[in-house]
Protein backbone atom coordinates (compact mmCIF):
# COMPACT_ATOMS: atom_id res chain seq x y z
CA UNK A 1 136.99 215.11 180.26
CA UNK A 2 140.55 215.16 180.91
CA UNK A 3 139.78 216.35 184.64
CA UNK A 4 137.51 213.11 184.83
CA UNK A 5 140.05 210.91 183.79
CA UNK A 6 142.43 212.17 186.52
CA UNK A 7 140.35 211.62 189.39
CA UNK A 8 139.25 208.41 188.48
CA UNK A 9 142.59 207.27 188.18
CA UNK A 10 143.65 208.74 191.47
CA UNK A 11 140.83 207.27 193.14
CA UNK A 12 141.96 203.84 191.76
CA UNK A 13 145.35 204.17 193.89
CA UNK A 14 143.52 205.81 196.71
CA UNK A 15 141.66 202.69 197.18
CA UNK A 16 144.76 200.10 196.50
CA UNK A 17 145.72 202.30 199.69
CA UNK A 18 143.17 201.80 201.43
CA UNK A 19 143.11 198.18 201.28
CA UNK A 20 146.51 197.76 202.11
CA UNK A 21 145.23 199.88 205.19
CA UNK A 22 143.22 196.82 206.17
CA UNK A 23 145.40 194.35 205.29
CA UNK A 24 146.63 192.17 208.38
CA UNK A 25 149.83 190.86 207.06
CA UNK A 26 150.99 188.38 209.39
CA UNK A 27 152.69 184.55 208.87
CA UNK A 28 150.99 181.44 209.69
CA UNK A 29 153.47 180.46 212.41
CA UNK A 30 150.99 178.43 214.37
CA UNK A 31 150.28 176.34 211.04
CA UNK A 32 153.09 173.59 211.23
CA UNK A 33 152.29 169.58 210.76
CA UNK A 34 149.36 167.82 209.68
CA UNK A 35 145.78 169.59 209.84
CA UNK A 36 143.13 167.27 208.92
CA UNK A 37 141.45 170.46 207.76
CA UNK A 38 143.76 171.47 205.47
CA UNK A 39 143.13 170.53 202.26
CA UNK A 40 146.16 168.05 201.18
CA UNK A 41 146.58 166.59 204.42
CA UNK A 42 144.43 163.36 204.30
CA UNK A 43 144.75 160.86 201.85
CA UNK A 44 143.97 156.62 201.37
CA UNK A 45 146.74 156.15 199.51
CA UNK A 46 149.26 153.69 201.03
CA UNK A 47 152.82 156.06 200.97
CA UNK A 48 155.99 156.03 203.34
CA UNK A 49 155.91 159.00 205.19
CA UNK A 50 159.01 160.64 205.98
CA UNK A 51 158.65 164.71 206.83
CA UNK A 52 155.28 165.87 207.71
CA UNK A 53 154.15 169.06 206.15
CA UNK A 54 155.02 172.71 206.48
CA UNK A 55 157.98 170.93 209.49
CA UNK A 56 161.70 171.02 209.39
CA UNK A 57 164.15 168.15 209.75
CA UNK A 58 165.94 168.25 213.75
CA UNK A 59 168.97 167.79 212.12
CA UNK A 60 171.30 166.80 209.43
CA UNK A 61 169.47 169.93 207.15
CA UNK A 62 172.93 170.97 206.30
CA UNK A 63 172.84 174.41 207.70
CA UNK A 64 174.43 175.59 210.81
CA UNK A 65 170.99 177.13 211.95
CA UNK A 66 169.20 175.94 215.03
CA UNK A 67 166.14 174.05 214.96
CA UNK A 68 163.79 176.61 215.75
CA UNK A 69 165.26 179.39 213.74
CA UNK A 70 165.13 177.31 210.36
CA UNK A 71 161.18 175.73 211.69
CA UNK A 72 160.36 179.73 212.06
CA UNK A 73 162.29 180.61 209.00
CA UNK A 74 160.79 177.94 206.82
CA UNK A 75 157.20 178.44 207.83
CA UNK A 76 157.40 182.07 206.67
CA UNK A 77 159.69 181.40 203.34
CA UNK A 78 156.42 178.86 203.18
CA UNK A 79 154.26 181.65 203.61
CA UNK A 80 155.94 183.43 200.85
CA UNK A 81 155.57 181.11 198.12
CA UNK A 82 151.80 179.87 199.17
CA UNK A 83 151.31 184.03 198.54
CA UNK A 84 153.66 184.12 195.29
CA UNK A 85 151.49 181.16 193.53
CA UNK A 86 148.62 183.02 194.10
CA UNK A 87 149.62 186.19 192.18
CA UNK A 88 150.95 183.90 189.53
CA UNK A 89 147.33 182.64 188.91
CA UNK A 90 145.99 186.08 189.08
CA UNK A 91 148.86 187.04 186.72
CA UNK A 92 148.07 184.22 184.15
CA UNK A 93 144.26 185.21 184.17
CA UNK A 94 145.57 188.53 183.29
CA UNK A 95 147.71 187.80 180.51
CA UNK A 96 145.33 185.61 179.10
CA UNK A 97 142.45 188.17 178.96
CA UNK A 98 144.45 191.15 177.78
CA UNK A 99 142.54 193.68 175.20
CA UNK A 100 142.29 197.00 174.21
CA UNK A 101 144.81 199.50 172.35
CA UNK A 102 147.22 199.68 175.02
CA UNK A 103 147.00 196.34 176.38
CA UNK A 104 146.50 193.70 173.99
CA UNK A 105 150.52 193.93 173.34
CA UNK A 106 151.88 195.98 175.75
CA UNK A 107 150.55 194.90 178.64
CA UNK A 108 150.33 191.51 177.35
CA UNK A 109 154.10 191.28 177.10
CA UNK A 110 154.22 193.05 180.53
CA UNK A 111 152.26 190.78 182.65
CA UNK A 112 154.44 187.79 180.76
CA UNK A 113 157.66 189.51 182.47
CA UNK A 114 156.02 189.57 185.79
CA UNK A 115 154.85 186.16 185.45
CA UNK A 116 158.41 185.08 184.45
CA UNK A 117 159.79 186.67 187.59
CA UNK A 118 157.04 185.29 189.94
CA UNK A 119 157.80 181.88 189.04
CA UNK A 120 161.69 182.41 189.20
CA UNK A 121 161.03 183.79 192.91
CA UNK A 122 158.53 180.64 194.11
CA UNK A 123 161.57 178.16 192.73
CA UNK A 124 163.88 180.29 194.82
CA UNK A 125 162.01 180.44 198.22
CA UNK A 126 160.80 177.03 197.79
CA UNK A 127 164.07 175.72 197.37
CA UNK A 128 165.35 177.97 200.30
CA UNK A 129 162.49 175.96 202.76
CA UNK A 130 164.03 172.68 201.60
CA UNK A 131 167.54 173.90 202.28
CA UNK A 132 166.59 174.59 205.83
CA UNK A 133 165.21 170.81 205.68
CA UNK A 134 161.16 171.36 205.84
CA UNK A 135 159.07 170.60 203.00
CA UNK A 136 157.03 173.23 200.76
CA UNK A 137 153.01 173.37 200.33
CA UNK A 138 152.63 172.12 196.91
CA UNK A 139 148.94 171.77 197.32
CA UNK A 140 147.14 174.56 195.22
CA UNK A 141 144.27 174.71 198.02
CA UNK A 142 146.14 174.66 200.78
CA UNK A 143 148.66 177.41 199.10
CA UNK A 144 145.79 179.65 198.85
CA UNK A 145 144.62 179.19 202.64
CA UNK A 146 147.65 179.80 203.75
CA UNK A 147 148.82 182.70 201.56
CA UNK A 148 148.16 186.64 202.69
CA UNK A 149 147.24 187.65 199.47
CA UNK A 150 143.90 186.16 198.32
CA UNK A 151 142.70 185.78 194.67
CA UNK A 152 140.14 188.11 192.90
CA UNK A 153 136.90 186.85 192.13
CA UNK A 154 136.33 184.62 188.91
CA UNK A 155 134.75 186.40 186.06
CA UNK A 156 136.29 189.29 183.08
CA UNK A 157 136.76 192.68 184.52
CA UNK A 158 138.38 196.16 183.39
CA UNK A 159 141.53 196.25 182.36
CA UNK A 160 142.46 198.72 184.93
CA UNK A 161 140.79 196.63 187.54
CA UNK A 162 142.93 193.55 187.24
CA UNK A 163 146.53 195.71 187.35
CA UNK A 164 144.92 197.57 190.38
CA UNK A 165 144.17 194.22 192.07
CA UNK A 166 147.92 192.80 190.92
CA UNK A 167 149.60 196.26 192.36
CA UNK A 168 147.56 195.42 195.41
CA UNK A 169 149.00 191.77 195.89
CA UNK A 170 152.54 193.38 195.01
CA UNK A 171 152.45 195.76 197.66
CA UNK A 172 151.23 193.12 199.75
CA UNK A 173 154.06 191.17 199.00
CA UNK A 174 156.61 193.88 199.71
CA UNK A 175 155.23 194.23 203.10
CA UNK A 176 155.65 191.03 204.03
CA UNK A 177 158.92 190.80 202.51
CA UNK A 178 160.17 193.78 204.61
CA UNK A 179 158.83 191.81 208.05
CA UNK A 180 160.60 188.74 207.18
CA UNK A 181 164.21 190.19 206.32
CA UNK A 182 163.74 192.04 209.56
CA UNK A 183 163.32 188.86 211.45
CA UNK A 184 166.06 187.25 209.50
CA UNK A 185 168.97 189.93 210.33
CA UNK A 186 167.33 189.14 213.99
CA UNK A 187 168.09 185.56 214.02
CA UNK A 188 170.95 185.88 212.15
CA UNK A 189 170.16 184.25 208.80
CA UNK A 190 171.64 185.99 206.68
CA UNK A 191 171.16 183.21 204.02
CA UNK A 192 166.96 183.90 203.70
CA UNK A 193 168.11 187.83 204.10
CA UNK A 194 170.02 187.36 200.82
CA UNK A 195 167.44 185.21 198.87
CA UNK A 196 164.89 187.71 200.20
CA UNK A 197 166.39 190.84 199.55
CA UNK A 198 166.88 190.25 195.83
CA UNK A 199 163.31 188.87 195.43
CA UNK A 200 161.96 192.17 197.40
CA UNK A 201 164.22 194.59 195.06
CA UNK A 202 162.33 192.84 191.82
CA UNK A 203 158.89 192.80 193.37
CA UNK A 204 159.45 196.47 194.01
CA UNK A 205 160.25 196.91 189.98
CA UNK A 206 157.17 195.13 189.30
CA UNK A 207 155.07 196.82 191.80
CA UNK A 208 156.45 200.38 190.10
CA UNK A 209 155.63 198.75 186.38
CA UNK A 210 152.05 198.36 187.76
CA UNK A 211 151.77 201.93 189.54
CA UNK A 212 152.85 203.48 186.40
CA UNK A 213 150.41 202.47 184.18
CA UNK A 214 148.10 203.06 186.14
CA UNK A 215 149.08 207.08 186.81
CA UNK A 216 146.77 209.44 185.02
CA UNK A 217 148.81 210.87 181.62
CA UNK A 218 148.09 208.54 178.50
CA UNK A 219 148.57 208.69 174.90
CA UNK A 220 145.14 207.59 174.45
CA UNK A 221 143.19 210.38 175.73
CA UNK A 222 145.13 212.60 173.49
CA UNK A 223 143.35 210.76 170.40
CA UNK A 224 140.04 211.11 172.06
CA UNK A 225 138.81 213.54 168.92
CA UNK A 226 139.62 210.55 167.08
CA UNK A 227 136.83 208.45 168.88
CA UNK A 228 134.45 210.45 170.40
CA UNK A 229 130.85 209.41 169.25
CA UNK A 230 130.58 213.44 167.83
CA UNK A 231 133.30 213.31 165.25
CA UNK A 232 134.50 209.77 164.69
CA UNK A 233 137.17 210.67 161.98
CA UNK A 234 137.58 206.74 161.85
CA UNK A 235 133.88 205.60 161.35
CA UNK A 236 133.08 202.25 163.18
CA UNK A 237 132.42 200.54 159.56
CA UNK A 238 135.16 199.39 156.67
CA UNK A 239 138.11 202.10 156.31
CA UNK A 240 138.30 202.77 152.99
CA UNK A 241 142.23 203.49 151.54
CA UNK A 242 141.55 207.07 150.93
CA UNK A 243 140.88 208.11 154.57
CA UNK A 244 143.44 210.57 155.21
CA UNK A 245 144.54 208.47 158.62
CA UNK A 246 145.95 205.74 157.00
């Protein structure tokens, strides 16, 4: 049984690595202005327009970058959060559907932590595109057509299923991270390097949270004489006060 359990579980991270395998991971660089496609980017409503979306101000942003560094910069910051709001609405689905012995409180405390942390990092990048004067993708839709990480299918799954799904988007993340702070050491921006480098460091500690509940050794298959359908100690019924477990 134990054997079982094992390979299962390794199989589960075999095939979080083998989507990442397939996973594409590049910015939306050529996604910059209006798109009448995207959703977000019509409306009837009579506003002043001053920035369009997903560009960055010629001048006057404040920071000694040139144009083209913070427009590249800023579309993949953009990038980023778009991917960041997506886990946090896998994350909240997550947390909200919690159950089982080692989940209903454990994991329901850890999947708060990573949702704190997720939407600390979106405030950060998001404010690091408006520092570099273009304007963050606020619209939920659009976020998720432009984000690299894509959310999992509606409907209540295994417990095991949902972290393997949130490692995958974490590794994802990291990935992308890594690309970026290359590119930003190219072009000499050291200020997204920073911001970047301590949201990568944290994403790694969550990604590492998520791999290691997921490894194979658990307290629960040690009790399995307690449960198992042949000698249910417990009973499924009322426990009575004189059952020697209690």
């Amino acid at each position: 049984m134990d054997r079982i359990n094992i390979s299962q579980n390794q199989n589960e991270i075999s095939m979080t690595n083998k989507n990442m395998s397939n996973f594409e991971g590049r910015f939306n660089l050529d996604k910059s202005g209006f798109n009448p496609a995207m959703p977000g980017h019509t409306t009837d409503h009579n506003m002043v327009l001053r920035q369009e979306p997903r560009t960055v101000k010629k001048e006057g942003a404040g920071i000694g970058l040139p144009f083209e560094v913070r427009h590249e910069m800023a579309l993949m910051l953009d990038d980023h959060m778009c991917a960041l709001t997506v886990a946090l609405h896998q994350y909240n689905k997550h947390h909200w559907l919690t159950e089982g012995a080692e989940s209903f409180l454990s994991l329901h405390h850890l999947l708060e932590e990573h949702i704190e942390k997720t939407i600390e990092h979106i405030d950060k990048i998001g404010e690091r595109v408006a520092r570099l004067g273009g304007v963050p993708t606020a619209h939920p839709v659009a976020q998720h057509e432009l984000s690299y990480i894509k959310h999992e299918v509606e409907g209540r799954y295994t417990m095991r299923d949902f972290l393997r799904n949130d490692l995958e988007h974490e590794l994802k993340l990291q990935d992308m991270l890594r690309k970026h702070i290359k590119r930003s050491h190219e072009l000499n921006d050291f200020g997204t390097v920073e911001v970047l480098e301590e949201v990568l460091l944290t994403r790694e500690d969550l990604g590492y949270h998520l791999y290691s509940v997921l490894e194979d050794d658990t307290l629960v298959r040690g009790m399995d004489h307690l449960i198992d359908s042949k000698s249910n100690i417990a009973g499924d019924g009322i426990v009575r006060s004189d059952n020697k477990l209690q």
